[in-house]
Protein backbone atom coordinates (compact mmCIF):
# COMPACT_ATOMS: atom_id res chain seq x y z
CA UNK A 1 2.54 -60.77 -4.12
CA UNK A 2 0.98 -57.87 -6.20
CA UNK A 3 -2.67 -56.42 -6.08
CA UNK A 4 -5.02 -58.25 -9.10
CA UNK A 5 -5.77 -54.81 -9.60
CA UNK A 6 -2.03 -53.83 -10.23
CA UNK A 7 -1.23 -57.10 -12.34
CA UNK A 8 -4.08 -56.35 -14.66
CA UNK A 9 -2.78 -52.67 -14.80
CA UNK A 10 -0.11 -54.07 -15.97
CA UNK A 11 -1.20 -56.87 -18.65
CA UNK A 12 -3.62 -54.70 -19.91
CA UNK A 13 -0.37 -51.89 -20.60
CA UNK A 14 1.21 -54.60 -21.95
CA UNK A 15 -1.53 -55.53 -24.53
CA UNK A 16 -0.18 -52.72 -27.23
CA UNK A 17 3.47 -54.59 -27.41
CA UNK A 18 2.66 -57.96 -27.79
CA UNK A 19 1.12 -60.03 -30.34
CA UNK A 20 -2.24 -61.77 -28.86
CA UNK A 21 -0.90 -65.03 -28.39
CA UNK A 22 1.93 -64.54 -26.77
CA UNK A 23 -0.35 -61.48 -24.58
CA UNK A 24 -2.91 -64.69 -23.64
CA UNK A 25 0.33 -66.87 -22.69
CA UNK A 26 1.81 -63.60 -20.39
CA UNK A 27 -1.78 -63.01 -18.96
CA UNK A 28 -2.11 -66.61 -17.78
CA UNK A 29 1.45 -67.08 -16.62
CA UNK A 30 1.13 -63.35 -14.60
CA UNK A 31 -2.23 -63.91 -13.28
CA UNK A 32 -1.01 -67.67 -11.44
CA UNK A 33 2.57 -66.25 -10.88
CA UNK A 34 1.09 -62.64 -9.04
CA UNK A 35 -2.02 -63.99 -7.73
CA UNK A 36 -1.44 -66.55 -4.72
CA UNK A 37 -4.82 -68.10 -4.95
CA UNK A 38 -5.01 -68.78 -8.68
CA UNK A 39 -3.76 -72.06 -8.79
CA UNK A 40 -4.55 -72.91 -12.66
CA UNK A 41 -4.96 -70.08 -15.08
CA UNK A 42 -6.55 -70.88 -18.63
CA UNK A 43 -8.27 -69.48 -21.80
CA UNK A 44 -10.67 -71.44 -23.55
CA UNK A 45 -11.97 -70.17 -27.44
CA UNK A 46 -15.48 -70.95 -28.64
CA UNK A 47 -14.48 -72.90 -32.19
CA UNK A 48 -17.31 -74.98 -33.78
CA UNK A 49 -19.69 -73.98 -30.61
CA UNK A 50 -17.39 -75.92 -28.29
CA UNK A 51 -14.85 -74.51 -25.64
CA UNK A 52 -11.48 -75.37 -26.89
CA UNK A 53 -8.56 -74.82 -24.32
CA UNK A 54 -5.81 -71.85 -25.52
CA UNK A 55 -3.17 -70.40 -23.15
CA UNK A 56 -3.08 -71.95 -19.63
CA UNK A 57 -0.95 -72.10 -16.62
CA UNK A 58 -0.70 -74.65 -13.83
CA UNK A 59 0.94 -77.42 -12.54
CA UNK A 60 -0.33 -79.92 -14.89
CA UNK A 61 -2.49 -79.97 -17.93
CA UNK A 62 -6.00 -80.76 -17.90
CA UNK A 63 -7.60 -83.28 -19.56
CA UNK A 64 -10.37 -81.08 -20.61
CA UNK A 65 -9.36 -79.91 -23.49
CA UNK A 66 -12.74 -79.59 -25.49
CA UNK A 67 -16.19 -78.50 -22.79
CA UNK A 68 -19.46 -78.59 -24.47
CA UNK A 69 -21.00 -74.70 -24.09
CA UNK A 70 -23.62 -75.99 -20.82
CA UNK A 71 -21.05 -78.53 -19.59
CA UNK A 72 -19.78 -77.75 -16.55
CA UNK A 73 -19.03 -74.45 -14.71
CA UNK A 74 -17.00 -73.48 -18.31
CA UNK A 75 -19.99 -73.83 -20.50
CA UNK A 76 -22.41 -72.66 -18.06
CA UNK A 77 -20.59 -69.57 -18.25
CA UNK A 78 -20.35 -69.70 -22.17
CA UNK A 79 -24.63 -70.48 -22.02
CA UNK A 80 -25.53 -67.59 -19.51
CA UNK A 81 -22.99 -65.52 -21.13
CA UNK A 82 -21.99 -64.57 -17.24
CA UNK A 83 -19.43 -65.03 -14.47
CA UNK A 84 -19.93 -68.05 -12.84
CA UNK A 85 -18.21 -68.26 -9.43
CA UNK A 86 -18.60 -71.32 -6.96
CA UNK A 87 -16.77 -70.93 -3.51
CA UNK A 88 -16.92 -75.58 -3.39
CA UNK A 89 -16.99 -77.27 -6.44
CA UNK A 90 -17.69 -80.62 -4.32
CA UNK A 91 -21.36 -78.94 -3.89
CA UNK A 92 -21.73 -78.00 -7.72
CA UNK A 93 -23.29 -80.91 -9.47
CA UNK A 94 -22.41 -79.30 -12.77
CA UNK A 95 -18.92 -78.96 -11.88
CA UNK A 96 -16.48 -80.92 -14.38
CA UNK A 97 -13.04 -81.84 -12.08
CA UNK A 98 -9.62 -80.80 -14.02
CA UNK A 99 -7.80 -81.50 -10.84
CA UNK A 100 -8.71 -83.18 -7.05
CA UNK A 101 -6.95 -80.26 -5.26
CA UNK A 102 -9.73 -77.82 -6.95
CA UNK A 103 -11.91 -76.46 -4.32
CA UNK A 104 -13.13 -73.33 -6.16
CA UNK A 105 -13.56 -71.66 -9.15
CA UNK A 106 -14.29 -69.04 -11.50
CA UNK A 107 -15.35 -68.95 -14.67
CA UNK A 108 -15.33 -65.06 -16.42
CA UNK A 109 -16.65 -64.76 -20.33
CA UNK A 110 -15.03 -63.22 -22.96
CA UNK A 111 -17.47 -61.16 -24.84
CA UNK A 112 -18.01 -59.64 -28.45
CA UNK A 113 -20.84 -57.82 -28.58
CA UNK A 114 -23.86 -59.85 -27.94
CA UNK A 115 -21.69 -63.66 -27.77
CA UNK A 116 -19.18 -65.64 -26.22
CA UNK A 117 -16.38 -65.90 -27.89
CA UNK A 118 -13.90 -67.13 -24.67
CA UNK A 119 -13.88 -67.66 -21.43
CA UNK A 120 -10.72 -66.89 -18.54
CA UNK A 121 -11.20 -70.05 -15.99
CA UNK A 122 -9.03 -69.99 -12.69
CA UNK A 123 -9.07 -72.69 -10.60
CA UNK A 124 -8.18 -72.15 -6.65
CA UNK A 125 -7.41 -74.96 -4.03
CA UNK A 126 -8.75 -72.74 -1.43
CA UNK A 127 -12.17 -72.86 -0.90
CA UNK A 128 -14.28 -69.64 -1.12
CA UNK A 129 -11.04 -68.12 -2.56
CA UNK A 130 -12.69 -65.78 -5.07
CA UNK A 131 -13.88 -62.21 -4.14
CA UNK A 132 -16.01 -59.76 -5.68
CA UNK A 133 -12.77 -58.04 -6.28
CA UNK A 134 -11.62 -61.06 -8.69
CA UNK A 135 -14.60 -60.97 -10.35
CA UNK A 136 -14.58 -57.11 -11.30
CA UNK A 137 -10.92 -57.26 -12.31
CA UNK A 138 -11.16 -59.90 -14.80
CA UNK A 139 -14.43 -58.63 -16.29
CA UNK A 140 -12.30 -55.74 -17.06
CA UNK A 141 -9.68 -58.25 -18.21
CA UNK A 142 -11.99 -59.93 -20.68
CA UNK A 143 -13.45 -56.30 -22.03
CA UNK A 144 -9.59 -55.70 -23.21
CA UNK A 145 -9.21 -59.56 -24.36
CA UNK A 146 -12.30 -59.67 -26.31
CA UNK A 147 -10.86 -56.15 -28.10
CA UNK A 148 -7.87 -57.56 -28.74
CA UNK A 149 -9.27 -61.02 -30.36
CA UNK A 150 -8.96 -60.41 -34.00
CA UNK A 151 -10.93 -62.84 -36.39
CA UNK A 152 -13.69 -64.31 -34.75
């Protein structure tokens, strides 16, 4: 398996050929298909000030489709404007469960200026799965995304 820091190398280089959905479907599909412990890959778009699920990746669709912003680890992220990274979920009481097998998760916004226009959620069934390393690499992910996001 690749390096995060190589497969976001590589989206990012890829960001100038592509049109931005199909660059949100390849970043999603990449990051879950490079990354061993990113078991569900997703974008969610602030529309109406609610999380609304774009691109994703995984197993199975979850049925949260539309998050409040302040529900769960997705709009906590979207209220504090912040990464939010929890090595259990079973010990985060604001936690909203997509899928039994999650153990961790983190939650990176996708910034315009001063708001929250998106978020990039990965889900891991490892616990403690997500390093400082993750974190750094898909702030840097978001910077590019949130360039790239045209019309909001």
């Amino acid at each position: 398996m690749a390096a995060l820091r190589d497969v976001v190398d590589t989206l990012i280089e890829a960001a100038d050929t592509m049109d931005a959905g199909a660059w949100e479907q390849e970043i999603v599909q990449a990051l879950r298909e490079e990354i061993d412990h990113y078991d569900w890959v997703g974008f969610y778009w602030v529309v109406n000030d609610k999380l609304v699920l774009g691109a994703w990746d995984g197993p199975e669709a979850t049925e949260h489709v539309t998050i409040e912003i302040g529900e769960g680890l997705c709009g906590l992220a979207a209220s504090q404007q912040q990464t939010v990274l929890v090595d259990d979920v079973k010990e985060h009481d604001n936690y909203l469960a997509c899928f039994p097998e999650t153990r961790s998760e983190i939650v990176v916004p996708v910034m315009k200026g001063d708001r929250c226009i998106g978020e990039i959620d990965i889900d891991s069934n490892t616990p403690g799965a997500f390093t400082d390393t993750d974190r750094k690499q898909l702030e840097r992910l978001a910077e590019i995304v949130a360039a790239r996001h045209y019309g909001l």
